[in-house]
Protein backbone atom coordinates (compact mmCIF):
# COMPACT_ATOMS: atom_id res chain seq x y z
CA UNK A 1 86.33 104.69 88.37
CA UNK A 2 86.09 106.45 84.92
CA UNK A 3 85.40 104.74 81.39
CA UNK A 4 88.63 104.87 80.40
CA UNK A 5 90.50 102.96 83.24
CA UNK A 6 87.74 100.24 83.39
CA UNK A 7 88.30 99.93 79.96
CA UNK A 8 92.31 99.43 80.72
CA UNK A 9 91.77 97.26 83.88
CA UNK A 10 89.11 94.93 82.83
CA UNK A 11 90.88 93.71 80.00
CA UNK A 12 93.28 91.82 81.96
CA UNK A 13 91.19 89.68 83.24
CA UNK A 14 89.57 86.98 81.22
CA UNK A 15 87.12 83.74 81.97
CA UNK A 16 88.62 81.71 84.76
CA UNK A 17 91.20 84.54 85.92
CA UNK A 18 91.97 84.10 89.64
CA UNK A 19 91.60 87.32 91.21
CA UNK A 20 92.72 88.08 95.29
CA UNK A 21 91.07 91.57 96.06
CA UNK A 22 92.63 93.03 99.48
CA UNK A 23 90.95 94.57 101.37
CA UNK A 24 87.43 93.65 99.56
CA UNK A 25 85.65 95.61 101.93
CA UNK A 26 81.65 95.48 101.17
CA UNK A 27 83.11 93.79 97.86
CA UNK A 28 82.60 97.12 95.26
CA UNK A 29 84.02 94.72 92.24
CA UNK A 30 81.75 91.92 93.17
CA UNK A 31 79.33 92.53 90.13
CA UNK A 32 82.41 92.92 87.57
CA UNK A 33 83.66 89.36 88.92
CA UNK A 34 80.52 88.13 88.20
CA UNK A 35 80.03 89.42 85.11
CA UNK A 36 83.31 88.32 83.78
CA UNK A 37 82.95 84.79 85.54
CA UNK A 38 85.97 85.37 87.56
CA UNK A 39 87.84 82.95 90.10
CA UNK A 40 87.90 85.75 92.60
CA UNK A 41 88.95 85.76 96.16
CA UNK A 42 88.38 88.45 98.71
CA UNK A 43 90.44 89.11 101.89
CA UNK A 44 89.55 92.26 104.67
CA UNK A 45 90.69 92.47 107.94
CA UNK A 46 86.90 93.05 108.69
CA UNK A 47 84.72 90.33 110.02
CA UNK A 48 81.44 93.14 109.03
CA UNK A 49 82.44 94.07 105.88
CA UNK A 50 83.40 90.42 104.12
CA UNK A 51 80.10 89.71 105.45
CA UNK A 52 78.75 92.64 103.57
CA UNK A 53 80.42 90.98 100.84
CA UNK A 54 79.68 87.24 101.45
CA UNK A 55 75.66 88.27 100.55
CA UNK A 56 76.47 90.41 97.66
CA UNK A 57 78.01 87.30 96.24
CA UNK A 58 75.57 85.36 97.11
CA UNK A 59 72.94 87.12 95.72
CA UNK A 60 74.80 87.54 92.45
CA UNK A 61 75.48 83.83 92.33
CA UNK A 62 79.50 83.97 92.53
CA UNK A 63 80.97 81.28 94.67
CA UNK A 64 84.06 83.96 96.12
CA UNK A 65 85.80 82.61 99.38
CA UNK A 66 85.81 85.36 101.65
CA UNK A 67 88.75 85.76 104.22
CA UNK A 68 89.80 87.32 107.29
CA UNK A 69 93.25 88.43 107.37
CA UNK A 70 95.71 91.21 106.80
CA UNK A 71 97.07 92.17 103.30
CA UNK A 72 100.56 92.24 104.85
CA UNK A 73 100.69 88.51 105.99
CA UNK A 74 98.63 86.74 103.44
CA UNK A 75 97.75 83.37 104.16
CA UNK A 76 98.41 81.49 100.36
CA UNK A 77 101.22 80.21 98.55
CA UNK A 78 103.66 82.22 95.97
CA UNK A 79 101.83 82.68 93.05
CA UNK A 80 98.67 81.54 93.90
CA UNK A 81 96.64 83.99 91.75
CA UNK A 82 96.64 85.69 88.08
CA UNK A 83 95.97 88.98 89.46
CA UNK A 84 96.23 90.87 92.34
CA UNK A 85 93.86 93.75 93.54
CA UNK A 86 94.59 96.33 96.08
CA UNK A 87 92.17 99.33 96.11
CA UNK A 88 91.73 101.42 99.47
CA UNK A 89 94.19 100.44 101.32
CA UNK A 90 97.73 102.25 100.64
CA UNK A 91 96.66 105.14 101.76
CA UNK A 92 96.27 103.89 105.44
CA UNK A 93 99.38 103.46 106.29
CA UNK A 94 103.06 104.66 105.72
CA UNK A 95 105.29 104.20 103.25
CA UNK A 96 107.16 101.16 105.03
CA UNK A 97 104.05 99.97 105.09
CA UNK A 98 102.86 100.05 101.81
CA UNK A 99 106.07 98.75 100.48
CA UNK A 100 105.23 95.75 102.85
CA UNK A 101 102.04 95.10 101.75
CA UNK A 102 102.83 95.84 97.85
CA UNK A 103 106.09 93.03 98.67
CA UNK A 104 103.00 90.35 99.98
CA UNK A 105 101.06 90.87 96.94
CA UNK A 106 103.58 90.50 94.78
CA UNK A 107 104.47 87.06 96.36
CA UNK A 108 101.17 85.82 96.41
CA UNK A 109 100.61 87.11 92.57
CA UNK A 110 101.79 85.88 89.39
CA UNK A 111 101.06 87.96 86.50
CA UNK A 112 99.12 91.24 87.17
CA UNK A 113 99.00 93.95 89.81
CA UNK A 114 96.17 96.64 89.83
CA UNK A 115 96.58 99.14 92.89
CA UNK A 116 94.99 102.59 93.82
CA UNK A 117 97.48 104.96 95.82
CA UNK A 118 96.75 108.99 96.42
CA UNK A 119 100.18 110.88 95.96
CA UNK A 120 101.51 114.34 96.17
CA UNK A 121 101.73 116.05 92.81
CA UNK A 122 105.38 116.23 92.04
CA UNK A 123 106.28 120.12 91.49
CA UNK A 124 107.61 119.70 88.12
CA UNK A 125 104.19 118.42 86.70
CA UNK A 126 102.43 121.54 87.97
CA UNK A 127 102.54 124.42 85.93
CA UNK A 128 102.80 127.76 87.85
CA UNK A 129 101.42 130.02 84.94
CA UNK A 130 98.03 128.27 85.62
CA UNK A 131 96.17 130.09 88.02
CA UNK A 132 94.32 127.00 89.34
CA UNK A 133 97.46 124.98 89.37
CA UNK A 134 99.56 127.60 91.56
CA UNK A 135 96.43 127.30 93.69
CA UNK A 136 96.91 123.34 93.79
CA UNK A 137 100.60 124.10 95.12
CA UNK A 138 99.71 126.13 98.43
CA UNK A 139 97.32 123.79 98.86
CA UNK A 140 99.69 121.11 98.87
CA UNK A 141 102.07 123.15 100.90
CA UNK A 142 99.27 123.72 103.51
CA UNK A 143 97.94 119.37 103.56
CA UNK A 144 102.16 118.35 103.97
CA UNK A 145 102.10 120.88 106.96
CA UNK A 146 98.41 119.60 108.34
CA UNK A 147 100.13 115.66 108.01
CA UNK A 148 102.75 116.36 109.51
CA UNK A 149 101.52 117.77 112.70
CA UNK A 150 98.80 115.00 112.05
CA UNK A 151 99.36 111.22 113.34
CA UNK A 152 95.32 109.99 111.84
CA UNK A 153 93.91 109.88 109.29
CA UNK A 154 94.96 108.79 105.64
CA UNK A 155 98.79 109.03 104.58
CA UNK A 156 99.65 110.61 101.16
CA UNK A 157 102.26 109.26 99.99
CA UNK A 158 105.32 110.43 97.60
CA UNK A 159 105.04 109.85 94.07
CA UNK A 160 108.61 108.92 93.67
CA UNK A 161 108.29 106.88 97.13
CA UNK A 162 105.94 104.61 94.98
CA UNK A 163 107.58 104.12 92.07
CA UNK A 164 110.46 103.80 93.63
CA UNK A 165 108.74 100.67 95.14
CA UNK A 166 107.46 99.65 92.17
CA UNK A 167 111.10 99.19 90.78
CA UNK A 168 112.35 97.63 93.57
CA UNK A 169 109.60 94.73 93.10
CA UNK A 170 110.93 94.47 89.59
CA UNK A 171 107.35 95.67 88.34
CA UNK A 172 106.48 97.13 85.57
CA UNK A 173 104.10 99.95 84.64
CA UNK A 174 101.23 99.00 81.67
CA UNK A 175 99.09 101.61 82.62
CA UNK A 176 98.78 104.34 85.01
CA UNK A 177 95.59 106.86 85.10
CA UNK A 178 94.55 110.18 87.80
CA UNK A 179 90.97 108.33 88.30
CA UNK A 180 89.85 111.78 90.30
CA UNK A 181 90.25 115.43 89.61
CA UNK A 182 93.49 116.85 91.24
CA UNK A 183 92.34 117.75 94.62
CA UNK A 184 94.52 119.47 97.10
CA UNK A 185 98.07 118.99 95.60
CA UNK A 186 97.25 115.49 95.37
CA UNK A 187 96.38 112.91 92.60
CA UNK A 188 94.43 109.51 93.10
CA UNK A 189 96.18 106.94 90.68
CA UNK A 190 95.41 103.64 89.65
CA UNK A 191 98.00 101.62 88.41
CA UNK A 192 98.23 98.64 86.11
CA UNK A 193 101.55 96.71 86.96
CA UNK A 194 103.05 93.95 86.11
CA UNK A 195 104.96 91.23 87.67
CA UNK A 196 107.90 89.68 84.92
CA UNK A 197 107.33 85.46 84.99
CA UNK A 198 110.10 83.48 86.98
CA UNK A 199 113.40 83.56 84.76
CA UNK A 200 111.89 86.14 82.36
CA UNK A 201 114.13 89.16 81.31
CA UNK A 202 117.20 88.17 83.90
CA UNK A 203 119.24 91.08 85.01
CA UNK A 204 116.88 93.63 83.38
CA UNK A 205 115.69 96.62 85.80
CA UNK A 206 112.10 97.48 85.23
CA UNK A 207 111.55 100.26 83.05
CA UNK A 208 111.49 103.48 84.89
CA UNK A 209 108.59 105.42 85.72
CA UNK A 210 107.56 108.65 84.46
């Protein structure tokens, strides 16, 4: 991640924030929960990689309960953490799917989202005077027509798909930032959402994206 997001996302979280990362995988954010004396939890569906995790914790002193299970059926009451982390993930299955998972972690989470999703560029935000972006649209044109002939393999997702999602979870945008160089016709996005507090701002639609 670059300076300036870490910047963004780490200032959410504060002394005795409870944290659920899903998937935690090998557990990248281990050392950040550490450092920031975190209540963090960890969930993968991968019996190898929490254990990856369990002795990078260890090591680094962090008491983190480390869980098998499946983002999409996540084993904890309604808002049983601060914040919810979902990093590597969205991009393995289909948009149903990520709507499902993003509708779990919403449940399970009562103040803060941070997600990472890769996305087509929308064609409006590439200019075609560029030579480099006109390049970025054929090579867009050329990945949709690869995926689609293409079952495996990560999904890219719509950009409007996801923020359509977004607004349909009531959740609102604090920060977004491309975390990777545009590759491909695609951008790698890490959002900052949040999730309004039972009873706050009745009726209101979330804000809507850009």
């Amino acid at each position: 991640m670059n300076n300036r997001w870490s910047s963004v996302c780490w200032r959410a979280f504060h002394r005795g924030t409870t944290v659920i990362d899903i998937p935690v995988g090998t557990g990248r954010f281990i050392p950040a929960y550490a450092a920031l004396r975190l209540k963090a939890t960890g969930m993968d569906i991968s019996p190898d990689m929490t254990a990856i995790a369990a002795r990078k914790a260890e090591k680094l002193g962090l008491d983190m309960p480390l869980l098998i299970g499946d983002i999409r059926h996540i084993d904890a009451k309604a808002d049983s953490f601060d914040i919810g982390v979902c990093i590597c993930f969205l991009n393995w299955v289909d948009t149903a799917g990520a709507r499902e998972a993003l509708k779990e972690l919403v449940r399970v989470t009562g103040g803060h989202l941070i997600v990472g999703i890769r996305h087509y560029t929308p064609l409006e935000e590439l200019s075609f005077l560029k030579l480099q972006e006109l390049g970025q649209f054929f090579l867009q044109i050329a990945v949709r027509i690869y995926k689609a002939f293409t079952q495996t393999g990560l999904r890219v997702h719509e950009k409007s798909a996801i923020h359509r999602i977004f607004r349909e979870k009531n959740l609102r945008t604090v920060e977004q930032v491309r975390v990777v160089p545009r590759k491909y016709g695609t951008d790698y996005y890490i959002y900052m959402l949040e999730k309004p507090r039972r009873g706050a701002y009745p009726g209101e639609e979330a804000e809507p994206m850009e």
